[in-house]
C-alpha atoms as a PDB file:
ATOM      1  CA  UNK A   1      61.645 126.251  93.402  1.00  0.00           C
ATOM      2  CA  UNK A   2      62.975 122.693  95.261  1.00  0.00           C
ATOM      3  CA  UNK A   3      64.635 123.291  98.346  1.00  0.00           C
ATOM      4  CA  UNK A   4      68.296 121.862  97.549  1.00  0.00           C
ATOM      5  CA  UNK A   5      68.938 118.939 100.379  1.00  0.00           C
ATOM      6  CA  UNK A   6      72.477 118.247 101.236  1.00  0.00           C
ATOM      7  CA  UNK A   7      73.482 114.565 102.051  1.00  0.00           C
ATOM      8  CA  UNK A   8      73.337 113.408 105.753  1.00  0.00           C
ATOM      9  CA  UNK A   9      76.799 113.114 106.378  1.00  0.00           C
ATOM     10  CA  UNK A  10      78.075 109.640 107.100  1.00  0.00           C
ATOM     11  CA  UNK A  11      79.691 108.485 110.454  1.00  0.00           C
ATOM     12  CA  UNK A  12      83.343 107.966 109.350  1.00  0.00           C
ATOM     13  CA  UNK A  13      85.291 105.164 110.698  1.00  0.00           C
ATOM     14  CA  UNK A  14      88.035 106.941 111.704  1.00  0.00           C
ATOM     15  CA  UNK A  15      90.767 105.945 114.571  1.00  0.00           C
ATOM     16  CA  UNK A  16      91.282 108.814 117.120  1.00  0.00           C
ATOM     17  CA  UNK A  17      94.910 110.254 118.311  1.00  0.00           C
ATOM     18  CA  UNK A  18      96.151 109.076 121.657  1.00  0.00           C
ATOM     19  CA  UNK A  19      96.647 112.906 122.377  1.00  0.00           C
ATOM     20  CA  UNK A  20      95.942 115.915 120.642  1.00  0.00           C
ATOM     21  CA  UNK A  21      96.099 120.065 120.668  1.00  0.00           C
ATOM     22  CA  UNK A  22      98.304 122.836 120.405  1.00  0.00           C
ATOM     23  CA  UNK A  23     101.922 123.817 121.554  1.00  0.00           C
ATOM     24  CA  UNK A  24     102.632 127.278 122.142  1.00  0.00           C
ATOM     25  CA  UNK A  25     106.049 128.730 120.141  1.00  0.00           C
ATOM     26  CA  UNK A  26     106.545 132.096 121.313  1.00  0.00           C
ATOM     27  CA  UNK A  27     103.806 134.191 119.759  1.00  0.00           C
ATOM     28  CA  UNK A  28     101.979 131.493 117.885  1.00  0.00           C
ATOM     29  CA  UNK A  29     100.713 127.705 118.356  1.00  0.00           C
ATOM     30  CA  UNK A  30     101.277 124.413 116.212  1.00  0.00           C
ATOM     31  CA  UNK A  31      98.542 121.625 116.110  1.00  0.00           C
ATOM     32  CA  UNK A  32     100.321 118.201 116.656  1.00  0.00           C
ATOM     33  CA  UNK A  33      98.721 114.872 117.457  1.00  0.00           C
ATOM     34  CA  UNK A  34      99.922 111.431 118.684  1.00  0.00           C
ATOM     35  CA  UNK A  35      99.192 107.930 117.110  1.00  0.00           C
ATOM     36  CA  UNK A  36     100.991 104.378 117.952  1.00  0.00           C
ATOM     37  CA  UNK A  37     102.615 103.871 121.259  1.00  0.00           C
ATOM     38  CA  UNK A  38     102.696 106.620 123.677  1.00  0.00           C
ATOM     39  CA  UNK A  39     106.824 105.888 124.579  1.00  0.00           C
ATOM     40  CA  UNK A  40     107.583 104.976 122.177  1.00  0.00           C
ATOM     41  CA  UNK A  41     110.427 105.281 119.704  1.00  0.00           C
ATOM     42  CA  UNK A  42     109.165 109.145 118.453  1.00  0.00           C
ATOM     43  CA  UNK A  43     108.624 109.492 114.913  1.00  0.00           C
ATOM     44  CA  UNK A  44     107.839 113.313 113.027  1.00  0.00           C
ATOM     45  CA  UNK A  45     105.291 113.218 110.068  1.00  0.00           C
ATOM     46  CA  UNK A  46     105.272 115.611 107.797  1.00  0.00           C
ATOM     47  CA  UNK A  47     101.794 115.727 105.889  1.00  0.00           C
ATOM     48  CA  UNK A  48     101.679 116.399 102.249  1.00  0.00           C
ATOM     49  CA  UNK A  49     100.036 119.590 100.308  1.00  0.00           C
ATOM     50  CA  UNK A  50      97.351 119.878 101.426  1.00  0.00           C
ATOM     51  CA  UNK A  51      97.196 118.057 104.359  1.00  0.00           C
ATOM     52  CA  UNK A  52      96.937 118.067 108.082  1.00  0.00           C
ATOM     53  CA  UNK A  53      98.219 116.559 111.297  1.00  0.00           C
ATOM     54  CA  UNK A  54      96.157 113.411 110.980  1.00  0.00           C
ATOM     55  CA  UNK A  55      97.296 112.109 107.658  1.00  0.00           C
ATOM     56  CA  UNK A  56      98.734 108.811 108.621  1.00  0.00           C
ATOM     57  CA  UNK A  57      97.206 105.921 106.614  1.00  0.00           C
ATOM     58  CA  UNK A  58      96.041 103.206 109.171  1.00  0.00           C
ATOM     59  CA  UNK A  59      98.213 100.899 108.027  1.00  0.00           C
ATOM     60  CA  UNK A  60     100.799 103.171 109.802  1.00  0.00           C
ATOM     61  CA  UNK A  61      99.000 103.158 112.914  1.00  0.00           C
ATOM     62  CA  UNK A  62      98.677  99.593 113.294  1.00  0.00           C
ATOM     63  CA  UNK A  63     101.943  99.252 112.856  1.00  0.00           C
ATOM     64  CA  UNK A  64     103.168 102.268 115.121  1.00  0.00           C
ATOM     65  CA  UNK A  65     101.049 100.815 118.013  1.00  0.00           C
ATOM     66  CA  UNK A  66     102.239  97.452 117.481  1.00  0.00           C
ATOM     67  CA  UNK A  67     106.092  98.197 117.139  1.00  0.00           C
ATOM     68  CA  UNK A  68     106.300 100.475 119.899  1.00  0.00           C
ATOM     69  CA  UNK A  69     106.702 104.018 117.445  1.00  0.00           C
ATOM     70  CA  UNK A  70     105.188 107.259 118.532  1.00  0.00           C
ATOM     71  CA  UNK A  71     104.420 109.000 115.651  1.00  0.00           C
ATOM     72  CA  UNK A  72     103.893 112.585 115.860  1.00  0.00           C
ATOM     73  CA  UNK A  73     102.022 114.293 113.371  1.00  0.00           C
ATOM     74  CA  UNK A  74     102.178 118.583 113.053  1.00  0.00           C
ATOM     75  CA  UNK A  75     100.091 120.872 111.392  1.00  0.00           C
ATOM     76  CA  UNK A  76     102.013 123.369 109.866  1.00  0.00           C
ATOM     77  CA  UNK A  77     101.596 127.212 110.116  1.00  0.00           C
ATOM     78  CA  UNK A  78      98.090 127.892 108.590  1.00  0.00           C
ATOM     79  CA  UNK A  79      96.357 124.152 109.034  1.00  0.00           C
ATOM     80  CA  UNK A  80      94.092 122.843 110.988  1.00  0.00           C
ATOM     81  CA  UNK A  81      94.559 123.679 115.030  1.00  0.00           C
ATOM     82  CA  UNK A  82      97.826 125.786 113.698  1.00  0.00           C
ATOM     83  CA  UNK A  83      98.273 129.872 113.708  1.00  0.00           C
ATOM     84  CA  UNK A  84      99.054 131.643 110.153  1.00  0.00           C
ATOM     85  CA  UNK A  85     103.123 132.004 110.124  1.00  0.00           C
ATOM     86  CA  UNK A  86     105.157 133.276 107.683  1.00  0.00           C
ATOM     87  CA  UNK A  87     108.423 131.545 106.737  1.00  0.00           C
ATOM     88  CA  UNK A  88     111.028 133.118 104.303  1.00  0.00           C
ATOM     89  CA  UNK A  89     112.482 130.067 103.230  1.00  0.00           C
ATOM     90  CA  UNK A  90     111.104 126.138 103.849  1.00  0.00           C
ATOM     91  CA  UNK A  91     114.276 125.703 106.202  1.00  0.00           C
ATOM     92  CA  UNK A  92     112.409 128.139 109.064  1.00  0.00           C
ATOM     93  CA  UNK A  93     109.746 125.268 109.394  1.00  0.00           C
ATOM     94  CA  UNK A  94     112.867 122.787 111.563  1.00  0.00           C
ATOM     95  CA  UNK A  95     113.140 125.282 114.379  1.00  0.00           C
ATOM     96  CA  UNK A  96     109.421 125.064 114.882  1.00  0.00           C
ATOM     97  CA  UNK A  97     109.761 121.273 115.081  1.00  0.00           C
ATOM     98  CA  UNK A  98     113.401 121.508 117.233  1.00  0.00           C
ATOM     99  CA  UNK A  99     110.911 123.597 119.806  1.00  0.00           C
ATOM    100  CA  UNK A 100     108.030 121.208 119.570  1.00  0.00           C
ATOM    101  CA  UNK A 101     110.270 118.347 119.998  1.00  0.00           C
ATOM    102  CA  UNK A 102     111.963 120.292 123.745  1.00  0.00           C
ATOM    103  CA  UNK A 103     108.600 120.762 124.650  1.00  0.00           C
ATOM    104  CA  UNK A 104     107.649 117.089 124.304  1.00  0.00           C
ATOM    105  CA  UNK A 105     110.803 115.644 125.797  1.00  0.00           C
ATOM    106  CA  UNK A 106     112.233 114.079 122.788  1.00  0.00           C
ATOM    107  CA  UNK A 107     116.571 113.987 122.392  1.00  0.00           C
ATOM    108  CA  UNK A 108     116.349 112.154 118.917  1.00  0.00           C
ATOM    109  CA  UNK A 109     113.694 111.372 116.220  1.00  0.00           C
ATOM    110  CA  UNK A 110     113.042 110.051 112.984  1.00  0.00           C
ATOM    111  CA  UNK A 111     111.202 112.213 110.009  1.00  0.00           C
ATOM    112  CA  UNK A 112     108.774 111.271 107.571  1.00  0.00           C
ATOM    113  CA  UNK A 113     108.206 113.497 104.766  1.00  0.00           C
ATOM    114  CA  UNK A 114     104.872 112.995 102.580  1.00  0.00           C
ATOM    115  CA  UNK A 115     105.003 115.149  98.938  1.00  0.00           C
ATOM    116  CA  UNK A 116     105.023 118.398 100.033  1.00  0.00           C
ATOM    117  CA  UNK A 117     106.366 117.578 103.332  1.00  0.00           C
ATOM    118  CA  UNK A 118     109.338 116.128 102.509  1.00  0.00           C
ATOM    119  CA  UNK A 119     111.561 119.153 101.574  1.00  0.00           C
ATOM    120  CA  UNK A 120     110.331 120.575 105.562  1.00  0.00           C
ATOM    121  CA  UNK A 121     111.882 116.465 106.612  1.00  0.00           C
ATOM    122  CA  UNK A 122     114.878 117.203 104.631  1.00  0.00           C
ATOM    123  CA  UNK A 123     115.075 120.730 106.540  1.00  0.00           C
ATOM    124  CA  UNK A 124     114.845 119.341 109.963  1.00  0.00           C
ATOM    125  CA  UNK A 125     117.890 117.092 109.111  1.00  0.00           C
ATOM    126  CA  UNK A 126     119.894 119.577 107.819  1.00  0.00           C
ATOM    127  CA  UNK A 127     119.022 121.966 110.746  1.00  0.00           C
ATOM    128  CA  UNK A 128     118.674 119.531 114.005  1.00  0.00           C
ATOM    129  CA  UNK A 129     122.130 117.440 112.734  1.00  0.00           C
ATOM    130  CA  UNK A 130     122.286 114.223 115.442  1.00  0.00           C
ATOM    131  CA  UNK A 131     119.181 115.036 117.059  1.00  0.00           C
ATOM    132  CA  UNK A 132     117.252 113.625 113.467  1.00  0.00           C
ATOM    133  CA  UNK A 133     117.980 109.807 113.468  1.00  0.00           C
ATOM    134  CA  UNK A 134     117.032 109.299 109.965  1.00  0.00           C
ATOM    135  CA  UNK A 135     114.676 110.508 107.136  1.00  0.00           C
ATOM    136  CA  UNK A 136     111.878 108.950 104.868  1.00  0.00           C
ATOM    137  CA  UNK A 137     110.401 110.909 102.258  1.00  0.00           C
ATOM    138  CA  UNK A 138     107.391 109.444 100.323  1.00  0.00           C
ATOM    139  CA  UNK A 139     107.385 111.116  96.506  1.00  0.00           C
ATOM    140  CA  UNK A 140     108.962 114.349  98.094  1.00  0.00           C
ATOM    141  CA  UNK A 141     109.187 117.682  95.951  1.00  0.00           C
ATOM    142  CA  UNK A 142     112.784 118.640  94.430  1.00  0.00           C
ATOM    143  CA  UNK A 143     113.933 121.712  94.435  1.00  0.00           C
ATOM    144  CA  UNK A 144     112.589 124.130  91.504  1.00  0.00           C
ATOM    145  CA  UNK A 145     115.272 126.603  91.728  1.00  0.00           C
ATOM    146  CA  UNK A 146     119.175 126.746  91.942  1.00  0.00           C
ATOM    147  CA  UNK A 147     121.413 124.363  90.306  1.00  0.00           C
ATOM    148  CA  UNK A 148     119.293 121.881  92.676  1.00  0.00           C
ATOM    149  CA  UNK A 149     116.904 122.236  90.327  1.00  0.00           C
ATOM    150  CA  UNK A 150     114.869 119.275  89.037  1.00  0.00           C
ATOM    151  CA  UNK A 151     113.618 120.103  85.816  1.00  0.00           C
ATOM    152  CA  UNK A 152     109.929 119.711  84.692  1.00  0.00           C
ATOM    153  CA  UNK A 153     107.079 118.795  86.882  1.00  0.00           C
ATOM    154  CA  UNK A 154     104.227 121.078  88.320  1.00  0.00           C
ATOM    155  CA  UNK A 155     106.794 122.282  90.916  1.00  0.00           C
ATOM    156  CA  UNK A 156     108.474 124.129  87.664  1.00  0.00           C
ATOM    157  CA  UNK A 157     105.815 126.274  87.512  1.00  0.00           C
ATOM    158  CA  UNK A 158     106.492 127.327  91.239  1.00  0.00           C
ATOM    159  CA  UNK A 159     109.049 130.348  90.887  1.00  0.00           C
ATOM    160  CA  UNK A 160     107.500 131.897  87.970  1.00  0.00           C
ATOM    161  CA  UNK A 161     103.883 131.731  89.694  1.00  0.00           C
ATOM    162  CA  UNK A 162     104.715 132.698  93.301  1.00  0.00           C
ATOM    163  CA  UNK A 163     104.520 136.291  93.705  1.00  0.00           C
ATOM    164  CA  UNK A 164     100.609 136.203  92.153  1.00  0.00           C
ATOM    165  CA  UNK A 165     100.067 133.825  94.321  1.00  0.00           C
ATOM    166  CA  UNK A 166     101.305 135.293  97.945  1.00  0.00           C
ATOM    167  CA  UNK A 167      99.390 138.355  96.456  1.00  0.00           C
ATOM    168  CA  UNK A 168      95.990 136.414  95.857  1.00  0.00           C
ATOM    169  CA  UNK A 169      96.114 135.212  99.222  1.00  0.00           C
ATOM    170  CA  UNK A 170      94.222 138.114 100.959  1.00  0.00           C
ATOM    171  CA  UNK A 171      91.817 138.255  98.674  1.00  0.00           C
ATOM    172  CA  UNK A 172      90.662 134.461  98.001  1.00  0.00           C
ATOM    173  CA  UNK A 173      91.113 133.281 101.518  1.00  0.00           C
ATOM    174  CA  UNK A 174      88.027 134.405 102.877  1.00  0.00           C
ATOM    175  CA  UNK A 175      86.049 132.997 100.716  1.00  0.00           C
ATOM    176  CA  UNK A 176      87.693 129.730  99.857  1.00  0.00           C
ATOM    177  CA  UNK A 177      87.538 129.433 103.643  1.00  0.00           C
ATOM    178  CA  UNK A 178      83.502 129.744 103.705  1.00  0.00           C
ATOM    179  CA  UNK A 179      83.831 127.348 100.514  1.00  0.00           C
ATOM    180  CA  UNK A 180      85.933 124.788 102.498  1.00  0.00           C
ATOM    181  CA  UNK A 181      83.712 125.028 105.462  1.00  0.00           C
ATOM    182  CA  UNK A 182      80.325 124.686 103.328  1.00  0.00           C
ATOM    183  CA  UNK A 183      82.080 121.022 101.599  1.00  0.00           C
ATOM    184  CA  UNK A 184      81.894 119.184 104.834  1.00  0.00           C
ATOM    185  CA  UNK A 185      78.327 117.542 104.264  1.00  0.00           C
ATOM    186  CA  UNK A 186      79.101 117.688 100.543  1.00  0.00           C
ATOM    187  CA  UNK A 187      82.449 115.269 101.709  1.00  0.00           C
ATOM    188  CA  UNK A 188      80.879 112.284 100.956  1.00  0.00           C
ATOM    189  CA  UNK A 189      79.680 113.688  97.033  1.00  0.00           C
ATOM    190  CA  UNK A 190      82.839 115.243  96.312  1.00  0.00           C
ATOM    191  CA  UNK A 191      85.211 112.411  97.470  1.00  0.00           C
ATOM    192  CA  UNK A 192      84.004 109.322  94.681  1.00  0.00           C
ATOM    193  CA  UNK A 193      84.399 112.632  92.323  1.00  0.00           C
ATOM    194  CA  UNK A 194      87.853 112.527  93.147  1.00  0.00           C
ATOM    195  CA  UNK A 195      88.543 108.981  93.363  1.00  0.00           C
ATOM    196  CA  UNK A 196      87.298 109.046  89.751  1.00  0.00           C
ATOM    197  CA  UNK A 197      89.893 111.401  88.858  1.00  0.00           C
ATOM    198  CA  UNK A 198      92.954 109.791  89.939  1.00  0.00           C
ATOM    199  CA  UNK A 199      94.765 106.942  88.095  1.00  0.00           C
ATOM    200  CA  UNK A 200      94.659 103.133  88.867  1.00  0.00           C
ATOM    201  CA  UNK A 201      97.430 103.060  90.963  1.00  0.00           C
ATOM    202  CA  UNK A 202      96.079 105.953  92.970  1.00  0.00           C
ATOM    203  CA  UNK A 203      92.598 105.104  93.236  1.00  0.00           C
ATOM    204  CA  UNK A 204      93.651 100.949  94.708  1.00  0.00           C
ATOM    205  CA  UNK A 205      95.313 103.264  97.233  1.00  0.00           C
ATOM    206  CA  UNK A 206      92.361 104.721  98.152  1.00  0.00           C
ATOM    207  CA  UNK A 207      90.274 101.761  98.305  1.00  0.00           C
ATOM    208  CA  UNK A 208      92.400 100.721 101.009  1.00  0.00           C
ATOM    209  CA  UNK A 209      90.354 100.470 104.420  1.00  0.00           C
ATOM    210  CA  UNK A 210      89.881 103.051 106.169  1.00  0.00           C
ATOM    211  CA  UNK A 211      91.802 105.364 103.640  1.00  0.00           C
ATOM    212  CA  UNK A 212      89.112 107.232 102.205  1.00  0.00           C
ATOM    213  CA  UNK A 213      87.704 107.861 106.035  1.00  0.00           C
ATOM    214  CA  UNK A 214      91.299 109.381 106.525  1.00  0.00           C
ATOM    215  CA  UNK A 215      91.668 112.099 103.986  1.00  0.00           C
ATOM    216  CA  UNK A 216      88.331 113.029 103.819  1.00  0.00           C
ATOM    217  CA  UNK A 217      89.035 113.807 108.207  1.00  0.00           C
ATOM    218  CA  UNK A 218      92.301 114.948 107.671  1.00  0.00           C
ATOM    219  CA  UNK A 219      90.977 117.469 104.845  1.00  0.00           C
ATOM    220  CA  UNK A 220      88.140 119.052 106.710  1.00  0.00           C
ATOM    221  CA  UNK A 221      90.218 119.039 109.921  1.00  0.00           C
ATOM    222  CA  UNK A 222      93.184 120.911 108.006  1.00  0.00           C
ATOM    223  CA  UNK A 223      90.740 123.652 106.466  1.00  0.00           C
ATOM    224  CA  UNK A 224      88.697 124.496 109.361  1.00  0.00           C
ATOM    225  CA  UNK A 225      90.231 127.769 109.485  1.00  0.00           C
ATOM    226  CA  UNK A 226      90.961 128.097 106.384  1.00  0.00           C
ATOM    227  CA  UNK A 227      94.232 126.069 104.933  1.00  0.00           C
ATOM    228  CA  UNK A 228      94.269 127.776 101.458  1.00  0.00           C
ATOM    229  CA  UNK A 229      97.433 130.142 103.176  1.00  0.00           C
ATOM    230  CA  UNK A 230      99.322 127.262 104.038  1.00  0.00           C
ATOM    231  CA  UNK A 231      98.931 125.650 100.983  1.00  0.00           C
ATOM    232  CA  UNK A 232     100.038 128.630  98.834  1.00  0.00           C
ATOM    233  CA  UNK A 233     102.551 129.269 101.567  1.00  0.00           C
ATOM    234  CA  UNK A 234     104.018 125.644 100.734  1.00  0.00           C
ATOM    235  CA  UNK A 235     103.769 126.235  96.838  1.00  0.00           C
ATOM    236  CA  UNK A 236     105.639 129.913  96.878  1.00  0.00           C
ATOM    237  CA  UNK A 237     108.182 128.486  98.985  1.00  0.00           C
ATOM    238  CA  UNK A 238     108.847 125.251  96.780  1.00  0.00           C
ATOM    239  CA  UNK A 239     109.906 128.191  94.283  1.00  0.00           C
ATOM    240  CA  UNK A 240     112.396 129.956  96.543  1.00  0.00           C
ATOM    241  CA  UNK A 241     115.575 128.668  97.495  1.00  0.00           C
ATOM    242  CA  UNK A 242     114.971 126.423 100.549  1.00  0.00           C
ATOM    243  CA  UNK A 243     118.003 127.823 102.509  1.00  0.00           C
ATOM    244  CA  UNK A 244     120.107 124.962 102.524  1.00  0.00           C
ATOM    245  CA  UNK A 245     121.576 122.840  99.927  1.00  0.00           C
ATOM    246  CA  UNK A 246     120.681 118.768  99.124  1.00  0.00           C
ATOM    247  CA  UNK A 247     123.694 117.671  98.911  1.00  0.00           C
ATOM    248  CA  UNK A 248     124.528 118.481 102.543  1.00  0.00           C
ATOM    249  CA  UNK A 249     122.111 116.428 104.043  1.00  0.00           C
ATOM    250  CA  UNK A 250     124.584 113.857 105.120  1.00  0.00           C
ATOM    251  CA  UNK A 251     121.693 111.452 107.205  1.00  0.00           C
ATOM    252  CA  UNK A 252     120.727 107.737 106.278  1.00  0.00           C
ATOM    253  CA  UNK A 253     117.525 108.826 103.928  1.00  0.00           C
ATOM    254  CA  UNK A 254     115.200 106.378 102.955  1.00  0.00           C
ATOM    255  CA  UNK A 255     113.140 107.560  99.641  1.00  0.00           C
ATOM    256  CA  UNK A 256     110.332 105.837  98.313  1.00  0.00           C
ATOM    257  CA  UNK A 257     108.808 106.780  94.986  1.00  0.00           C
ATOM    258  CA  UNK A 258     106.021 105.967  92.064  1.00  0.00           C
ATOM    259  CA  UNK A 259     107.541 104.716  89.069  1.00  0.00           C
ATOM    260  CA  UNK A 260     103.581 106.190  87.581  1.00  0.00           C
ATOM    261  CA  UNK A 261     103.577 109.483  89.453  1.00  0.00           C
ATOM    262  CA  UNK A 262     102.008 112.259  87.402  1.00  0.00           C
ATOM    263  CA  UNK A 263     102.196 114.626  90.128  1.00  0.00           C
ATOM    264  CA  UNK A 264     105.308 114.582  91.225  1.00  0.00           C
ATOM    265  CA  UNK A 265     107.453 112.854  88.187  1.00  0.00           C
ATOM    266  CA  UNK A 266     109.376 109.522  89.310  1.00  0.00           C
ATOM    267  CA  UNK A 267     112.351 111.527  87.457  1.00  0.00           C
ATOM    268  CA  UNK A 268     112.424 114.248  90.545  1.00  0.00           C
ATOM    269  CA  UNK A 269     113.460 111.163  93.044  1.00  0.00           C
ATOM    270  CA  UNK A 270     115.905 109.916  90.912  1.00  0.00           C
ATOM    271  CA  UNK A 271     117.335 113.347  90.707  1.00  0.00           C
ATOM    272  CA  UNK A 272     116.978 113.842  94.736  1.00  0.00           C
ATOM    273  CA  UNK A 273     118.899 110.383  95.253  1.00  0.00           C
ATOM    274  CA  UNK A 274     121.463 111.261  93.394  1.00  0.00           C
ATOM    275  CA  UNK A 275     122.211 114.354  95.351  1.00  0.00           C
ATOM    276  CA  UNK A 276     121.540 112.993  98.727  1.00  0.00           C
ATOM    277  CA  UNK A 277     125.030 111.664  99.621  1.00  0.00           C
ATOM    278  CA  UNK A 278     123.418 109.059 101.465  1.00  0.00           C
ATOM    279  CA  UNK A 279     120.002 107.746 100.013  1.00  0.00           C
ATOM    280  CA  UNK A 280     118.309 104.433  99.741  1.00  0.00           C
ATOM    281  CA  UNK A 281     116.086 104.858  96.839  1.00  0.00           C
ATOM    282  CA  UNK A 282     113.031 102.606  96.340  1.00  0.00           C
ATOM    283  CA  UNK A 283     111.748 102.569  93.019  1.00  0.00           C
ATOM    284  CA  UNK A 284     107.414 101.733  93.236  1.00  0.00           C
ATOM    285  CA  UNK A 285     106.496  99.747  89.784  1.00  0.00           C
ATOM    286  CA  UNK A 286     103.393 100.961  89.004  1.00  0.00           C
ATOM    287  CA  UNK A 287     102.720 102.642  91.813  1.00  0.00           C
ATOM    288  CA  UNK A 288     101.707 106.711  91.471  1.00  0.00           C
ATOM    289  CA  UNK A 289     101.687 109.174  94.116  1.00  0.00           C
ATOM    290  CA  UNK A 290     100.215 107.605  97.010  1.00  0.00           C
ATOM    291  CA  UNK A 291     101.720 104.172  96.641  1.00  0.00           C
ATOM    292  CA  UNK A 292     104.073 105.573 100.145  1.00  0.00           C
ATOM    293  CA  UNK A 293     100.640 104.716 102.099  1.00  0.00           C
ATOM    294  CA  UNK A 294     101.332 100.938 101.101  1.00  0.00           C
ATOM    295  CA  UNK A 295     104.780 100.893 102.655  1.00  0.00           C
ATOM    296  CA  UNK A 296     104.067 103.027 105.984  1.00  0.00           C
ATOM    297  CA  UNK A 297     105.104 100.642 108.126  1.00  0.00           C
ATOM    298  CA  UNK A 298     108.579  99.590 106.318  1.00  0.00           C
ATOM    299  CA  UNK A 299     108.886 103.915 106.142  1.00  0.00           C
ATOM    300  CA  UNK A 300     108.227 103.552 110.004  1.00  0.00           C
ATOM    301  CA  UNK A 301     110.866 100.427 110.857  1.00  0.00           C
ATOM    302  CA  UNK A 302     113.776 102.576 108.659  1.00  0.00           C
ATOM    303  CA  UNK A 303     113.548 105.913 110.325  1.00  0.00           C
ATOM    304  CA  UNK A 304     113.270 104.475 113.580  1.00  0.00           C
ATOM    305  CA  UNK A 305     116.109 101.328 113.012  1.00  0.00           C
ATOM    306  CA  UNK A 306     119.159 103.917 113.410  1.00  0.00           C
ATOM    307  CA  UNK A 307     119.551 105.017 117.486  1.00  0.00           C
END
């Protein structure tokens, strides 16, 4: 029988944080990490699902370090350098971030929400009132309950597939764990795989340099100890009632969205807009669900122009 020979995995290109670990919150600890310019203005990104601190295209770097924008990225509850924490409702996530935020010194901030991280940006507005500056969500998830609702979209499925879900999670965590852990010198096999399957607009994205280098880090960093909680944490909680209401998120927010996007439909941020009372909605011709990556830097300059 041939011995099966994994691929030597390939140095990755990939710029470091200016500072990175863990903050203790009472009985457990959040991974965060720093990019751009150490004081400056501070900027909280919330990665996508799944995701991890780290996943900040470079083209948001650059500009952070050259526009004088700390950007803080957080693992949540389950990812990467964070401990397991469970939330009732995706509103519990902003007093995490309100405690990270005293323990780094930082009065006000912006919030960047990517996908599955924008409903947790919208949450820190509506929790953390004048201490949140602003908010930019990049092809954020609606609501998929309540007379929020968007209809249609993956996210539908949400409510009627979330109790199986929290209930599989014992039982296919360990393993998916030793799965995710086993994929690291497999990375560089798996990720033109990928790249395959996503659309035009998608894969341009991720031809992008250094893109590719930064999920394919961000991934493996974000599963290390397993990630599949968090991400089925994020999906039963998209299903629930977020514990506050849209339409009382009174902050300047700044939405950007793929006219193209198959995963989360173009409709659901026309829908959000509309019940933000006071959005800025950027419409992306052809652009699908990473086209946010593209604009980073304009997502950077409006969360941090309001003081």
């Amino acid at each position: 029988m041939t011995a099966l020979t994994l691929p030597r995995r390939r140095r990755r290109d990939v710029e470091k944080p200016l500072v990175e670990g863990t903050i203790d919150i009472g009985d457990q600890r959040l991974g965060f990490c720093e990019f751009g310019a150490r004081g400056g203005r501070p900027v909280f990104w919330m990665h996508g699902t799944p995701g991890a601190k780290r996943q900040l295209a470079p083209l948001a770097k650059q500009h952070a370090a050259e526009h004088d924008i700390r950007v803080i990225g957080l693992d949540r509850p389950g990812v990467g350098f964070s401990t397991p924490q469970r939330y009732g409702a995706v509103v519990d996530f902003a007093a995490d971030v309100e405690r990270v935020a005293d323990t780094l010194g930082l009065d006000r901030f912006g919030v960047v929400g990517l996908s599955g991280g924008g409903p947790y940006a919208l949450a820190c507005a509506h929790q953390l009132g004048d201490r949140v500056t602003a908010v930019g969500v990049l092809g954020g998830v609606a609501p998929a309950t309540g007379d929020e609702a968007a209809p249609g979209g993956v996210t539908a499925l949400a409510p009627i597939f979330s109790g199986s879900l929290r209930a599989a999670e014992p039982v296919l965590g360990p393993p998916l764990q030793l799965l995710s852990l086993g994929m690291t010198p497999l990375a560089d096999v798996l990720y033109p795989v990928v790249h395959r399957l996503m659309g035009a607009s998608d894969r341009r994205v991720l031809d992008e340099p250094g893109v590719a280098d930064m999920f394919i880090d961000d991934i493996l960093l974000g599963f290390r100890h397993g990630g599949l909680g968090a991400v089925l944490q994020d999906v039963v909680l998209f299903g629930r009632d977020w514990g506050f209401r849209v339409r009382d998120v009174t902050h300047p927010v700044h939405w950007w969205h793929g006219v193209d996007d198959a995963i989360v439909p173009f409709a659901h941020g026309e829908h959000m807009s509309r019940l933000l009372p006071n959005c800025t909605f950027a419409p992306f011709p052809g652009g699908a669900h990473l086209c946010g990556y593209l604009v980073a830097d304009d997502v950077l300059d409006a969360v941090t122009a309001e003081r």
